[in-house]
Protein backbone atom coordinates (compact mmCIF):
# COMPACT_ATOMS: atom_id res chain seq x y z
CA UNK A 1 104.62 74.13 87.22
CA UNK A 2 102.64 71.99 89.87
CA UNK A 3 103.08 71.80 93.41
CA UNK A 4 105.33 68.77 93.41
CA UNK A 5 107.45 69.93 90.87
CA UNK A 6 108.13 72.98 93.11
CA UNK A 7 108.76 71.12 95.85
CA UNK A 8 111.40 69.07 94.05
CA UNK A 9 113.05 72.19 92.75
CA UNK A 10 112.81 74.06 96.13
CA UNK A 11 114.20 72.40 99.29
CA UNK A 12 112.00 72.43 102.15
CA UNK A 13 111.77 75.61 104.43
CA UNK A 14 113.96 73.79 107.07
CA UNK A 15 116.88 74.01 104.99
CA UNK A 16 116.44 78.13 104.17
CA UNK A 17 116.04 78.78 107.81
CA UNK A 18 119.30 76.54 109.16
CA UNK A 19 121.08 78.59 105.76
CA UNK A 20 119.98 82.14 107.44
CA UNK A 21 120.98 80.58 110.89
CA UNK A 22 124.38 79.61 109.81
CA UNK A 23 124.43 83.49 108.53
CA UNK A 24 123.55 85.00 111.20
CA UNK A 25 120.32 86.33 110.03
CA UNK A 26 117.92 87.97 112.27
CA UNK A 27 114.86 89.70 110.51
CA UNK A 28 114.78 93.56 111.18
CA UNK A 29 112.02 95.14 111.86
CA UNK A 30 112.93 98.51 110.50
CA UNK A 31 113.66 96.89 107.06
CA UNK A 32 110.75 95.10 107.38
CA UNK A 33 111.69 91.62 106.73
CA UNK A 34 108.25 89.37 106.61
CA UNK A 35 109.83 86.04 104.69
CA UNK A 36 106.96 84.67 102.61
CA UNK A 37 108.13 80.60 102.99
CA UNK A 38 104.80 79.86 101.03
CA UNK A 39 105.88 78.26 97.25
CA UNK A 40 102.29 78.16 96.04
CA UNK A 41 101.15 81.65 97.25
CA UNK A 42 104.46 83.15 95.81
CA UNK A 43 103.78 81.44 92.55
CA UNK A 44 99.89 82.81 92.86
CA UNK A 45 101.54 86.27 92.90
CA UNK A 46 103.65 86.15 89.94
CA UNK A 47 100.77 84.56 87.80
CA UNK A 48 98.59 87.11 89.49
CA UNK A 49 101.23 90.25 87.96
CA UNK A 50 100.42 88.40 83.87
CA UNK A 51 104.30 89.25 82.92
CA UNK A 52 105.72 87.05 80.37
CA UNK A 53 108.80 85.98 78.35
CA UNK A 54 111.11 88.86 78.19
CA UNK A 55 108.91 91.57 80.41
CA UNK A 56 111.18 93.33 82.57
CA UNK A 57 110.22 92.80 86.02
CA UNK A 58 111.36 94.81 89.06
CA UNK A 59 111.35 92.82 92.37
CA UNK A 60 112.17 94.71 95.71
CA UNK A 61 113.20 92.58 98.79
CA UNK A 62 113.17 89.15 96.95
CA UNK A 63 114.91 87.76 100.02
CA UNK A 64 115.11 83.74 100.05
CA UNK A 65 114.28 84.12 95.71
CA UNK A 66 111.18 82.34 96.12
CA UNK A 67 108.96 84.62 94.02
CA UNK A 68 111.78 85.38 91.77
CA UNK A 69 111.53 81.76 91.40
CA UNK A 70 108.03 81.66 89.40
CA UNK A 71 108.71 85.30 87.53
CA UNK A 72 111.82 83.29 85.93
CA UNK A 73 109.86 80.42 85.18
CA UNK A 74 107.50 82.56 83.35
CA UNK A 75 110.15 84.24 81.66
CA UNK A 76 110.87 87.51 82.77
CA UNK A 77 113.57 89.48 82.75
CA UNK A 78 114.00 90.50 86.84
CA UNK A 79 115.76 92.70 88.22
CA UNK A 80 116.17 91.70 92.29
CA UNK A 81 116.91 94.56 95.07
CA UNK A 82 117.72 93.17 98.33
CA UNK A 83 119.60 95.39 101.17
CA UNK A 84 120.58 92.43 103.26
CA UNK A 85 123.63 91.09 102.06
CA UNK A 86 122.82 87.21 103.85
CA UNK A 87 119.30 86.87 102.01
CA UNK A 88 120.93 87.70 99.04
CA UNK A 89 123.58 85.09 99.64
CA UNK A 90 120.94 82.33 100.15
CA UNK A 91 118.88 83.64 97.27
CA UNK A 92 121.69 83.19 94.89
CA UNK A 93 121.97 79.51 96.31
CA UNK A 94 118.55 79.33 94.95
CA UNK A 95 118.39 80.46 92.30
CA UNK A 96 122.08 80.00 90.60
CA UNK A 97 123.06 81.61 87.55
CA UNK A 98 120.75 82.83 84.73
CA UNK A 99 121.12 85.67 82.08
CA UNK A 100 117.43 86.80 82.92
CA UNK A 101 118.64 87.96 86.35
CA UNK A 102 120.35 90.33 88.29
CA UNK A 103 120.93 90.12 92.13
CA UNK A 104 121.38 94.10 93.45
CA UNK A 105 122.85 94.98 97.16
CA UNK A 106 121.05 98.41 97.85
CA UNK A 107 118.30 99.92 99.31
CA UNK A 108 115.28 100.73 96.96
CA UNK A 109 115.13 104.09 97.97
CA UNK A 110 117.28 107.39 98.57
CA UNK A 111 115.67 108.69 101.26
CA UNK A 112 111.84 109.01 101.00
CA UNK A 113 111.04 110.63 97.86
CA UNK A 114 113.75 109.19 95.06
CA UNK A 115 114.80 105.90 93.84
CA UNK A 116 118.68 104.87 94.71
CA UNK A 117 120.52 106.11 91.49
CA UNK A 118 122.18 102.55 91.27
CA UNK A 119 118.43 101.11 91.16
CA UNK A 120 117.10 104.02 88.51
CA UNK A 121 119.87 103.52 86.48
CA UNK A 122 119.00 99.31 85.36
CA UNK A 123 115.40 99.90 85.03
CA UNK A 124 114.12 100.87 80.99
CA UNK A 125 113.95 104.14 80.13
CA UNK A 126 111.50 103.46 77.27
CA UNK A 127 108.71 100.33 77.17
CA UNK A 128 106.58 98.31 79.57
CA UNK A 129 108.15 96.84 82.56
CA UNK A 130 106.66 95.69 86.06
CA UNK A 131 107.12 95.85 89.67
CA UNK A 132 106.46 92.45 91.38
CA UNK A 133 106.87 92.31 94.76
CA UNK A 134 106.26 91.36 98.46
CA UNK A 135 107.49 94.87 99.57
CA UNK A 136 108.93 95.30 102.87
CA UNK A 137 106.55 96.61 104.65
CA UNK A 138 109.01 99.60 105.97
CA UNK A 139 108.90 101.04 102.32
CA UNK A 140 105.60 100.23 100.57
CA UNK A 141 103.90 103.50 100.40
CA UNK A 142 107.25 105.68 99.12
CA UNK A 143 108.29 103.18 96.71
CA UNK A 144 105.13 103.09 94.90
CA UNK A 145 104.52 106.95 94.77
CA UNK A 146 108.26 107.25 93.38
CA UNK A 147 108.38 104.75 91.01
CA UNK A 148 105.01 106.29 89.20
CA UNK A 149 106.31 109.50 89.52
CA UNK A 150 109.42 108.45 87.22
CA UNK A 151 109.72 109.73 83.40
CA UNK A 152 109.11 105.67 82.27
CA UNK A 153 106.82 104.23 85.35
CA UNK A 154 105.70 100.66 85.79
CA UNK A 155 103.36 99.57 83.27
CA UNK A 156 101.79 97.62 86.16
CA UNK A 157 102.52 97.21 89.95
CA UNK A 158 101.39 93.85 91.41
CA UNK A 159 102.66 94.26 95.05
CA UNK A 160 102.09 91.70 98.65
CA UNK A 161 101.42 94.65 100.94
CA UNK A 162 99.47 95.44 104.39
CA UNK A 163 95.92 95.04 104.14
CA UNK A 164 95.29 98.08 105.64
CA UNK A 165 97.96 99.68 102.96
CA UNK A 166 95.59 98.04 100.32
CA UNK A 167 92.90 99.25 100.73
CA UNK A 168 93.80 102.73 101.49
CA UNK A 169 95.14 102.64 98.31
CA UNK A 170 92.27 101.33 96.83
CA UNK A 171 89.77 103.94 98.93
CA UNK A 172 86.91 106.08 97.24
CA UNK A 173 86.43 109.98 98.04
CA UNK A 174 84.39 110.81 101.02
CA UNK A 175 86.35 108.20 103.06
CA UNK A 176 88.70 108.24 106.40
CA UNK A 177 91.30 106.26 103.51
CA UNK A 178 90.86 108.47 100.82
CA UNK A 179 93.67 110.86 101.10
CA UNK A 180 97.32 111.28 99.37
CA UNK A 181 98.64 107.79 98.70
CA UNK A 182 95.17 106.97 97.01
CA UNK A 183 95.34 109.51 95.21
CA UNK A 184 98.84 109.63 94.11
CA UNK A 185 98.79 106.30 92.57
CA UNK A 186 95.27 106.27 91.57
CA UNK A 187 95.81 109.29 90.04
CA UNK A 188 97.76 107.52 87.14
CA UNK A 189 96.56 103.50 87.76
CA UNK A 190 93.68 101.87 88.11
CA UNK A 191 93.74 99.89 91.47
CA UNK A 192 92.73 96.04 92.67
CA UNK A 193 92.58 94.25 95.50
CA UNK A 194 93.24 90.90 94.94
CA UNK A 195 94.19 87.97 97.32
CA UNK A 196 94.27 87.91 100.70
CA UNK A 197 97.62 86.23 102.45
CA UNK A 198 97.34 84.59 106.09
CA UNK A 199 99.61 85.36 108.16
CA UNK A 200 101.39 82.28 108.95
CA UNK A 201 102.94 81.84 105.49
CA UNK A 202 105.55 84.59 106.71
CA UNK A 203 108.26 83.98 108.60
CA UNK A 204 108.39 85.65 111.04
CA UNK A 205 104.89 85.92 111.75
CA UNK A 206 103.31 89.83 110.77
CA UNK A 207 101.12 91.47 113.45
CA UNK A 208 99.54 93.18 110.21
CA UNK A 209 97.12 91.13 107.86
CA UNK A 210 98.19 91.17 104.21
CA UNK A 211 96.96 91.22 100.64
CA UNK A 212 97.97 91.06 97.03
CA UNK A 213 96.98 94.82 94.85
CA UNK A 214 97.65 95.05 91.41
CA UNK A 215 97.61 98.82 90.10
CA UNK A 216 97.60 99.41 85.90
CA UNK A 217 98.44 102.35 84.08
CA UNK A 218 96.00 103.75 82.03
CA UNK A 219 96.95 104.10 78.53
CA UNK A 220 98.49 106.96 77.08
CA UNK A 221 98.66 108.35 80.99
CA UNK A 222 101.77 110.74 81.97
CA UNK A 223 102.64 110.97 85.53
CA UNK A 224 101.10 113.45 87.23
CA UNK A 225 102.83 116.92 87.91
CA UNK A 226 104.72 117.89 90.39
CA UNK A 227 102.10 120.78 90.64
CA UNK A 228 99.71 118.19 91.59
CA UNK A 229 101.59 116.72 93.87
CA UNK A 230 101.99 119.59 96.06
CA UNK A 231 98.44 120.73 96.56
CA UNK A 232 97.69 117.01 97.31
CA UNK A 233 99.97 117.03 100.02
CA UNK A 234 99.13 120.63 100.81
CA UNK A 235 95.12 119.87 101.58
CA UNK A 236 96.03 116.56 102.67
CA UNK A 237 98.50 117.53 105.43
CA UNK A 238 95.95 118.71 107.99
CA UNK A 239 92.49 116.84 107.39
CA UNK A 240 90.42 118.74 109.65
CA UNK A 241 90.89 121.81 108.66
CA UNK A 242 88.54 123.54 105.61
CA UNK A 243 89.75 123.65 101.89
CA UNK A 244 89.57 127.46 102.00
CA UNK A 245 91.46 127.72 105.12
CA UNK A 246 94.23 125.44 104.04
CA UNK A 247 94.51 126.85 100.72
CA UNK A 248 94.30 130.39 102.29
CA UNK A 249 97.83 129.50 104.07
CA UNK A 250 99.47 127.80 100.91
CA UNK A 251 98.26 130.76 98.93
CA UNK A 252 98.72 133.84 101.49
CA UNK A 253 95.60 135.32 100.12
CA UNK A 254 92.29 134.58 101.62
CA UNK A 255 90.84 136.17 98.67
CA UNK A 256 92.48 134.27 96.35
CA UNK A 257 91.84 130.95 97.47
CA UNK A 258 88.05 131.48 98.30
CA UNK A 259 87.86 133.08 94.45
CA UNK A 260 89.84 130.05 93.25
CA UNK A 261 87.22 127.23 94.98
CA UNK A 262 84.31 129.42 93.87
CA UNK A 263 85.39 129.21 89.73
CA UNK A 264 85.50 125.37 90.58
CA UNK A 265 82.20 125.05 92.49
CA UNK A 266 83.73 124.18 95.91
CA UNK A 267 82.76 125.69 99.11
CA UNK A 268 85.29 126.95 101.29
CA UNK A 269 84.21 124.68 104.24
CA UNK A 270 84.62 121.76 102.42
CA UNK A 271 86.71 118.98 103.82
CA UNK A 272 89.39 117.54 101.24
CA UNK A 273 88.62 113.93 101.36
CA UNK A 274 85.32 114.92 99.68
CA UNK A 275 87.34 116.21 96.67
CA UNK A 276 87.29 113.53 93.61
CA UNK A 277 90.27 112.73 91.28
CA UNK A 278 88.62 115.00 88.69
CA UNK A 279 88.28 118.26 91.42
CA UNK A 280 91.65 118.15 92.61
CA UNK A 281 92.99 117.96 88.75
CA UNK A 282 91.24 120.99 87.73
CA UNK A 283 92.28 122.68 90.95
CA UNK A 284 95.93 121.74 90.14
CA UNK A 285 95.95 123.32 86.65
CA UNK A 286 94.34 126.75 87.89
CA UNK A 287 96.53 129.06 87.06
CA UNK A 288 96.15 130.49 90.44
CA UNK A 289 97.30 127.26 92.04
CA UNK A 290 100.45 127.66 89.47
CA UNK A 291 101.02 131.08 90.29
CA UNK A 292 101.03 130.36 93.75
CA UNK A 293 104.26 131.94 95.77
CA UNK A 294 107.21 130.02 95.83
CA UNK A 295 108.55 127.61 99.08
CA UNK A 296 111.92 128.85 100.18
């Protein structure tokens, strides 16, 4: 669709904001509510995520529908999750009626580490299916990590985050980024930075620069283990202190931990963010790391 056609379809950004006016509608800075008013960027984003007819596409925070928009003009299936009950009002004005699409009043998440059961319960339990989004920035990082950590993840995440966000995600071992949301998601998708969004296509305006990242799931990949998980966060937690002191603690056995770095070539004074994707796999499987005794 070309520019003028969009702005035919779409009324001008005047009319959304004296809609969100007349409704009361104050962006929250806890739910992180950065409008992107830009037509052509937000159709930029769903060409960038390559969905198609009938790909299932969830969208988190889809507020005014102007994204949603382009994903239902390239024929996806999408599933929008908005928690404030006044963008969803205007969004349906928008968008109207279509048997692609589903409007949801919820938050994303239960709590930090789970997906609301409401949320879980639409999305496929078998197949491909996508997260497009310009994530609030209040739930970026948890919402990724959990939805790649389900039984059926994303086949692909193509997400408008915080630059920063982006490229710690994106990060390479032996950096200050490289730590547990890199390697989380990296650990099952391969990561790119794409576009970079200025910041007065928001509304309001972000103190944070922003920027388009597409993650992929390899083929045939499972999502890593919960095993995993845990000594991620558990060498991750305090960065300056050594692996063999950290894992010392976790393991309540000096011995054991400096035994179970020596069988994988790691000296105990190394730091983790020098620890590849490979390392801290083999690490994980150990069967001392599995052994390990029991939180709680």
């Amino acid at each position: 669709m070309s520019a003028e056609a969009d702005s035919r379809r779409r009324p001008p950004w005047a009319d959304f904001e004296a809609a969100l006016r007349e409704r009361g509608f104050r962006p929250s800075k806890r739910w992180g509510q950065n409008l992107l008013r830009d037509g052509n960027m937000a159709r930029a984003i769903a060409r960038d995520a390559g969905v198609g007819p009938g790909d299932f596409v969830l969208e988190v925070g889809p507020g005014c529908g102007f994204l949603t928009m382009h994903l239902l003009d390239l024929g996806a299936r999408v599933l929008g999750v908005e928690i404030d009950s006044r963008l969803l009002e205007v969004a349906r004005g928008l968008l109207g009626e279509a048997p692609e699409l589903e409007l949801l009043r919820a938050d994303a998440l239960a709590g930090k580490h789970a997906l609301a059961p409401e949320v879980q319960a639409r999305l496929p339990r078998s197949g491909p299916w996508h997260l497009v989004s310009n994530l609030p920035y209040s739930i970026g990082t948890p919402l990724m990590v959990v939805l790649s950590r389900l039984a059926n993840p994303p086949q692909s995440m193509t997400v408008l985050i915080q630059r920063e966000l982006a490229q710690r995600i994106a990060s390479t071992p032996g950096g200050k980024s490289w730590g547990a949301v890199s390697i989380r998601l990296q650990a099952a998708y391969d990561v790119e930075l794409l576009r970079a969004v200025p910041r007065d296509l928001f509304r309001p305006r972000p103190n944070v620069e922003s920027q388009v990242v597409r993650l992929r799931r390899r083929p045939g990949g499972t999502p890593p283990s919960a095993d995993f998980d845990e000594l991620v966060e558990t060498l991750f937690r305090t960065r300056r202190k050594s692996l063999g002191r950290l894992l010392a603690d976790r393991l309540a056995d000096r011995g054991a931990a400096l035994a179970l770095l020596a069988a994988h070539g790691i000296e105990a004074s190394t730091r983790a963010e020098a620890l590849d994707l490979e390392a801290l796999a083999a690490l994980a499987a150990d069967r001392a790391w599995l052994e390990r005794p029991r939180a709680g």
